[in-house]
N, C-alpha and C. Protein backbone atom coordinates (compact mmCIF):
# COMPACT_ATOMS: atom_id res chain seq x y z
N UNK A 1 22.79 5.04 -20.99
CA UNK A 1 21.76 5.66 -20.16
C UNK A 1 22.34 6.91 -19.51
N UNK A 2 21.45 8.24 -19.57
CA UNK A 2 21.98 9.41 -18.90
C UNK A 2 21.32 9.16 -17.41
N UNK A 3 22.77 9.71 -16.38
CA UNK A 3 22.73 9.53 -14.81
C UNK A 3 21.65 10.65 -14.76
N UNK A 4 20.89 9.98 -13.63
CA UNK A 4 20.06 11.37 -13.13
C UNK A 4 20.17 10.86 -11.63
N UNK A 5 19.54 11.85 -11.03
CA UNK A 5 19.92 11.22 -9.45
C UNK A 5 18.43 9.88 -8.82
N UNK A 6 17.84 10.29 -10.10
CA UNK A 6 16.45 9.21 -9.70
C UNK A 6 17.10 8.08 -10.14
N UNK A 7 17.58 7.89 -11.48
CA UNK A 7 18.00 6.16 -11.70
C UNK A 7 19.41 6.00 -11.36
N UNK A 8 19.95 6.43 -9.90
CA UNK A 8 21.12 6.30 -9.37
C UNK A 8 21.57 4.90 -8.65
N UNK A 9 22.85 4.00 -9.08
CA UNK A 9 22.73 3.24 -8.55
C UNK A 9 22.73 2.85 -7.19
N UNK A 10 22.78 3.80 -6.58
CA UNK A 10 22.63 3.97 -5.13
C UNK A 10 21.20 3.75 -4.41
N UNK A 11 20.43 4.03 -5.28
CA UNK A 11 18.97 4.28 -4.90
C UNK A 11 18.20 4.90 -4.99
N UNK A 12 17.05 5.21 -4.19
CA UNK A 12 16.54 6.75 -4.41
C UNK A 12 17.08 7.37 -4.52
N UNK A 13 16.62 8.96 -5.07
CA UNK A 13 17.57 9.86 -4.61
C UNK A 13 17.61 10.80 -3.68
N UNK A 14 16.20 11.12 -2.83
CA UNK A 14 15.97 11.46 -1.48
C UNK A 14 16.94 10.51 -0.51
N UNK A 15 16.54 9.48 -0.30
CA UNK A 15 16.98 8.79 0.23
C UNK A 15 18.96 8.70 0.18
N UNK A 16 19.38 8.77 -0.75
CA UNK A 16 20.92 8.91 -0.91
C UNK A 16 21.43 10.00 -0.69
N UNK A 17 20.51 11.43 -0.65
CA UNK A 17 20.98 12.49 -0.21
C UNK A 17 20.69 12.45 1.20
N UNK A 18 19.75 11.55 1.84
CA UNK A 18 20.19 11.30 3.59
C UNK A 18 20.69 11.55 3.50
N UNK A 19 21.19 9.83 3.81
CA UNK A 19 22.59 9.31 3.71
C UNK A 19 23.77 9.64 3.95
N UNK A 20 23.91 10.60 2.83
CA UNK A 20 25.19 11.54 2.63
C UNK A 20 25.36 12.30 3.90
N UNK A 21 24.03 12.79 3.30
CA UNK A 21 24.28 14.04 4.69
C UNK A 21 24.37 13.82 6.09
N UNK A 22 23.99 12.03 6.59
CA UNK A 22 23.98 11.49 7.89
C UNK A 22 25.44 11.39 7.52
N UNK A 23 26.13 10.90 7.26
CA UNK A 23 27.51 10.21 6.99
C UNK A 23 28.90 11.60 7.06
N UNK A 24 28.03 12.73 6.43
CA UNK A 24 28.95 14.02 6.85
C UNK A 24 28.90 14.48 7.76
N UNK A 25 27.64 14.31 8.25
CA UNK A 25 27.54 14.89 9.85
C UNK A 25 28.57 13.49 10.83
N UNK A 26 28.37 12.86 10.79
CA UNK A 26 28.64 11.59 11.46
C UNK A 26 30.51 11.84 11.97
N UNK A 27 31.13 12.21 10.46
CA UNK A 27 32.50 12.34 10.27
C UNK A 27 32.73 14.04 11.13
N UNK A 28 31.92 14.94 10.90
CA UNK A 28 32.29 15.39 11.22
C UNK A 28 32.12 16.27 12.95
N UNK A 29 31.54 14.70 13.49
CA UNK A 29 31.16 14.52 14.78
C UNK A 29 32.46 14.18 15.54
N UNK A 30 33.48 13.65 14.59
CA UNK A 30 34.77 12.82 15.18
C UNK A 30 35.93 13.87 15.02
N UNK A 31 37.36 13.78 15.20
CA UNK A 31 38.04 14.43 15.44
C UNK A 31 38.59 15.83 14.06
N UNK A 32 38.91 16.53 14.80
CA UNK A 32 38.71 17.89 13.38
C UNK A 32 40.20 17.46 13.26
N UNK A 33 40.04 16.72 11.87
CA UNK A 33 41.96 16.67 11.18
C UNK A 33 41.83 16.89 9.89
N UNK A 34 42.87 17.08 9.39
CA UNK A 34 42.88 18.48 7.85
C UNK A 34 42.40 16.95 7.08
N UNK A 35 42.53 15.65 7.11
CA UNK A 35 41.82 14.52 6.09
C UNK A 35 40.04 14.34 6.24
N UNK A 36 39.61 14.51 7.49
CA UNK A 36 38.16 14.41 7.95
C UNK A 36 37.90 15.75 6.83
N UNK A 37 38.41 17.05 7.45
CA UNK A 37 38.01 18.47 6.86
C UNK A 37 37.57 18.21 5.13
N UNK A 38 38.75 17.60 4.58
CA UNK A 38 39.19 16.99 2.96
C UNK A 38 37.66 16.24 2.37
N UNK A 39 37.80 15.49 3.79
CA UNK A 39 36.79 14.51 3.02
C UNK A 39 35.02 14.75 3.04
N UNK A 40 34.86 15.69 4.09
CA UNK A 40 33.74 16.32 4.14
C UNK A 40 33.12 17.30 3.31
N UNK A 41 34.50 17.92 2.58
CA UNK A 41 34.07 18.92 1.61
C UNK A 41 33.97 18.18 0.55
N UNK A 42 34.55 17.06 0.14
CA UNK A 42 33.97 16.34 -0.96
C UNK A 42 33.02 15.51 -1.09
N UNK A 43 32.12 15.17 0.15
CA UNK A 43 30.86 14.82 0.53
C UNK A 43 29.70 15.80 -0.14
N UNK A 44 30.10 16.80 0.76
CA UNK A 44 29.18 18.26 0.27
C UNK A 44 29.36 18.78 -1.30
N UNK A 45 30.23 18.46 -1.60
CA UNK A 45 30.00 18.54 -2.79
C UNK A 45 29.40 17.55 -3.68
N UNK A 46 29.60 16.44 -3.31
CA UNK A 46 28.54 15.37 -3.55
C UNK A 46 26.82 15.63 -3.80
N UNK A 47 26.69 16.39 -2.72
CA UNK A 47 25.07 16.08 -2.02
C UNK A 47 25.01 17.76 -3.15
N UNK A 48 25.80 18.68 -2.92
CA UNK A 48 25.31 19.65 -4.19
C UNK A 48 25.13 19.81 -5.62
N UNK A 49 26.05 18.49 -5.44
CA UNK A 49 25.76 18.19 -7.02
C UNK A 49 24.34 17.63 -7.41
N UNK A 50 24.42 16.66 -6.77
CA UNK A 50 23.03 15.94 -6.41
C UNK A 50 21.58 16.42 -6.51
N UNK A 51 22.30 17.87 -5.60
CA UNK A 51 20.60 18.74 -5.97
C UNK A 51 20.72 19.40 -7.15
N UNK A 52 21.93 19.78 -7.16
CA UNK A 52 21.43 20.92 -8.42
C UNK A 52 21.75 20.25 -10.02
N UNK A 53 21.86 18.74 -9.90
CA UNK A 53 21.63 17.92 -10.90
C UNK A 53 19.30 17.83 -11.13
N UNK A 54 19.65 17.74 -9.92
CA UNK A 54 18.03 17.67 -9.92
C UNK A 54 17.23 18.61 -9.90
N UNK A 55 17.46 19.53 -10.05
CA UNK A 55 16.52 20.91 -10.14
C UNK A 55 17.29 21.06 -11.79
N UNK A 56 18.06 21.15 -12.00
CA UNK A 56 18.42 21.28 -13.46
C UNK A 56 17.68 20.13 -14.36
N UNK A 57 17.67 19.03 -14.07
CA UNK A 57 16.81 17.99 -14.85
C UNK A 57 15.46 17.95 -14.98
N UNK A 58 14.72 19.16 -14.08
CA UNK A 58 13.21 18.69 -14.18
C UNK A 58 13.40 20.15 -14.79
N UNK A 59 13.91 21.01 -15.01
CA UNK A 59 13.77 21.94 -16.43
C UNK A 59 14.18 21.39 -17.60
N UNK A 60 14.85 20.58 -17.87
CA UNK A 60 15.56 20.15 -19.20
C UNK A 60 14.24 19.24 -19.43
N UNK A 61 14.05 18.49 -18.73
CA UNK A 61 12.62 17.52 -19.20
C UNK A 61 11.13 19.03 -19.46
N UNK A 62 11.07 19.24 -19.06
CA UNK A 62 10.29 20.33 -19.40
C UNK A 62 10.54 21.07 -21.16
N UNK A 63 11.73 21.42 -21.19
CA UNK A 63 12.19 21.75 -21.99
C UNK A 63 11.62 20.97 -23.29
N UNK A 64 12.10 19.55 -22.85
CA UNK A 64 11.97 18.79 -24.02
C UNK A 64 10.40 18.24 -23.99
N UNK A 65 9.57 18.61 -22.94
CA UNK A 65 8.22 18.18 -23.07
C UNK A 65 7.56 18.84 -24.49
N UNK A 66 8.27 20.58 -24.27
CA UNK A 66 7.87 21.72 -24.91
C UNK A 66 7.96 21.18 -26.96
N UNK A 67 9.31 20.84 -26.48
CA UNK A 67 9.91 20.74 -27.95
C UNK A 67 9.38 19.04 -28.79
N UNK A 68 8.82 18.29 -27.53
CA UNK A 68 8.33 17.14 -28.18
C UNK A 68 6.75 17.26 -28.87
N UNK A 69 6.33 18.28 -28.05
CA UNK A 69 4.83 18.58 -28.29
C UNK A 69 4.93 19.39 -29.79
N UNK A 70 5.79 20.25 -29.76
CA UNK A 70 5.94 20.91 -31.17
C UNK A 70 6.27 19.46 -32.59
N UNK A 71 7.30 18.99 -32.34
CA UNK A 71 6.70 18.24 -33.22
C UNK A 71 6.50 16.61 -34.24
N UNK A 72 5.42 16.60 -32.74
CA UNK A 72 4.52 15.82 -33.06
C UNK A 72 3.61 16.43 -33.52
N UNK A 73 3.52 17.67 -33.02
CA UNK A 73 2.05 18.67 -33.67
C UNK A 73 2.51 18.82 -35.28
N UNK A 74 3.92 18.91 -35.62
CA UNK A 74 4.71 19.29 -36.88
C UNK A 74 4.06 17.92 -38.12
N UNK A 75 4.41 17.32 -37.00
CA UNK A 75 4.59 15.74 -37.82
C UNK A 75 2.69 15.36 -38.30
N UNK A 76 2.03 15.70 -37.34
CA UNK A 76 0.71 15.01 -37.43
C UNK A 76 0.13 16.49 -38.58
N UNK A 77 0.63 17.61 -39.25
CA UNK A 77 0.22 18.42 -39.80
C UNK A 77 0.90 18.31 -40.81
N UNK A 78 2.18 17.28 -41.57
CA UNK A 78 2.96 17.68 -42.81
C UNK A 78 2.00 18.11 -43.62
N UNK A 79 0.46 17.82 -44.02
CA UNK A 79 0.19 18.15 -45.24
C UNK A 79 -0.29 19.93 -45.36
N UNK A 80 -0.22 20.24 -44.34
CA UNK A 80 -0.45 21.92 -44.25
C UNK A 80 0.74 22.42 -43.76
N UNK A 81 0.85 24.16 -44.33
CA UNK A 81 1.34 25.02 -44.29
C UNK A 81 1.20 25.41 -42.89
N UNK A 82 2.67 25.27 -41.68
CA UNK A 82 2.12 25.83 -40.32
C UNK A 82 3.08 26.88 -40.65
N UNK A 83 2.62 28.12 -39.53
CA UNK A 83 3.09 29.31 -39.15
C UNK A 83 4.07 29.13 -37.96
N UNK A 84 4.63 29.98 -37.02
CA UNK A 84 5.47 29.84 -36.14
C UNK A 84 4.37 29.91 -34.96
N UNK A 85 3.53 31.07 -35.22
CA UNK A 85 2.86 31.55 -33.94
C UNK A 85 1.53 29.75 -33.98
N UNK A 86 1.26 29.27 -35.05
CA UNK A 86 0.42 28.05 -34.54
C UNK A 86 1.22 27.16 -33.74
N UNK A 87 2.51 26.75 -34.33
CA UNK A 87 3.42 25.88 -33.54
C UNK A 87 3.43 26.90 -32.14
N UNK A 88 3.61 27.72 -32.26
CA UNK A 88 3.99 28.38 -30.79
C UNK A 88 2.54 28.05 -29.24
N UNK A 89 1.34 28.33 -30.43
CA UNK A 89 0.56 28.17 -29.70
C UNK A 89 0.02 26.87 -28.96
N UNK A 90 0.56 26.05 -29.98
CA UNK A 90 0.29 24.61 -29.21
C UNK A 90 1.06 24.47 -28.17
N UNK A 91 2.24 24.94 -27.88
CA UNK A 91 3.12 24.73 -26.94
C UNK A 91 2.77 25.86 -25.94
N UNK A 92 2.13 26.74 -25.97
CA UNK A 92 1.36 27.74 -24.87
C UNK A 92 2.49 28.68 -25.08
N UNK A 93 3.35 28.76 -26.03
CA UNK A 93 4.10 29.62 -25.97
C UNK A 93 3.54 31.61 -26.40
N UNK A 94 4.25 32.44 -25.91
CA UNK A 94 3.67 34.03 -25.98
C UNK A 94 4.61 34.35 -26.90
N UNK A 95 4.41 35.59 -27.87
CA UNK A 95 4.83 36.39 -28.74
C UNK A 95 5.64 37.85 -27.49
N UNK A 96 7.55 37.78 -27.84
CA UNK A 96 7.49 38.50 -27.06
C UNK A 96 7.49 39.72 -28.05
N UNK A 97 7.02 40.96 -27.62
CA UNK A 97 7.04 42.08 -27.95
C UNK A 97 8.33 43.15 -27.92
């Protein structure tokens, strides 16, 4: 199974990016020492991964919405001759110039 931050075993994934971010603030409510500093930046990097796992995944699903629609359209047409621009058009795709 590919990780996404929705089927995380942690939980939601709103919810786990709280979390995080209560838990970095929390630490770094307590005394400033170069291990707190250490461990906060690898928190934050946590919670950035997190997002920009998730803004990257709802384009890749998109992506593949695009490319699933093509073909099935492919598949449900073997007995005709398709063009690029019909495949294109089922997918709302534009001719660039």
């Amino acid at each position: 199974m590919q990780y996404s931050p929705q089927n995380s075993p942690c939980g939601i994934a709103g919810d786990r990016l709280q979390s995080l971010f209560s838990f970095l603030i929390s630490v770094l409510e307590k005394n400033y020492t170069i291990g707190n500093f250490i461990y906060t930046s690898q928190l934050l990097s946590v919670i950035l991964s997190e997002v920009y796992l998730r803004e990257k995944g709802s384009e890749i699903d998109k992506q593949n919405q695009h490319l699933t629609k093509a073909i099935r359209y492919m598949y449900s047409k073997m007995d005709v001759v398709l063009t690029l621009e019909e495949i294109a058009a089922i997918c709302s795709f534009q001719k660039v110039t």
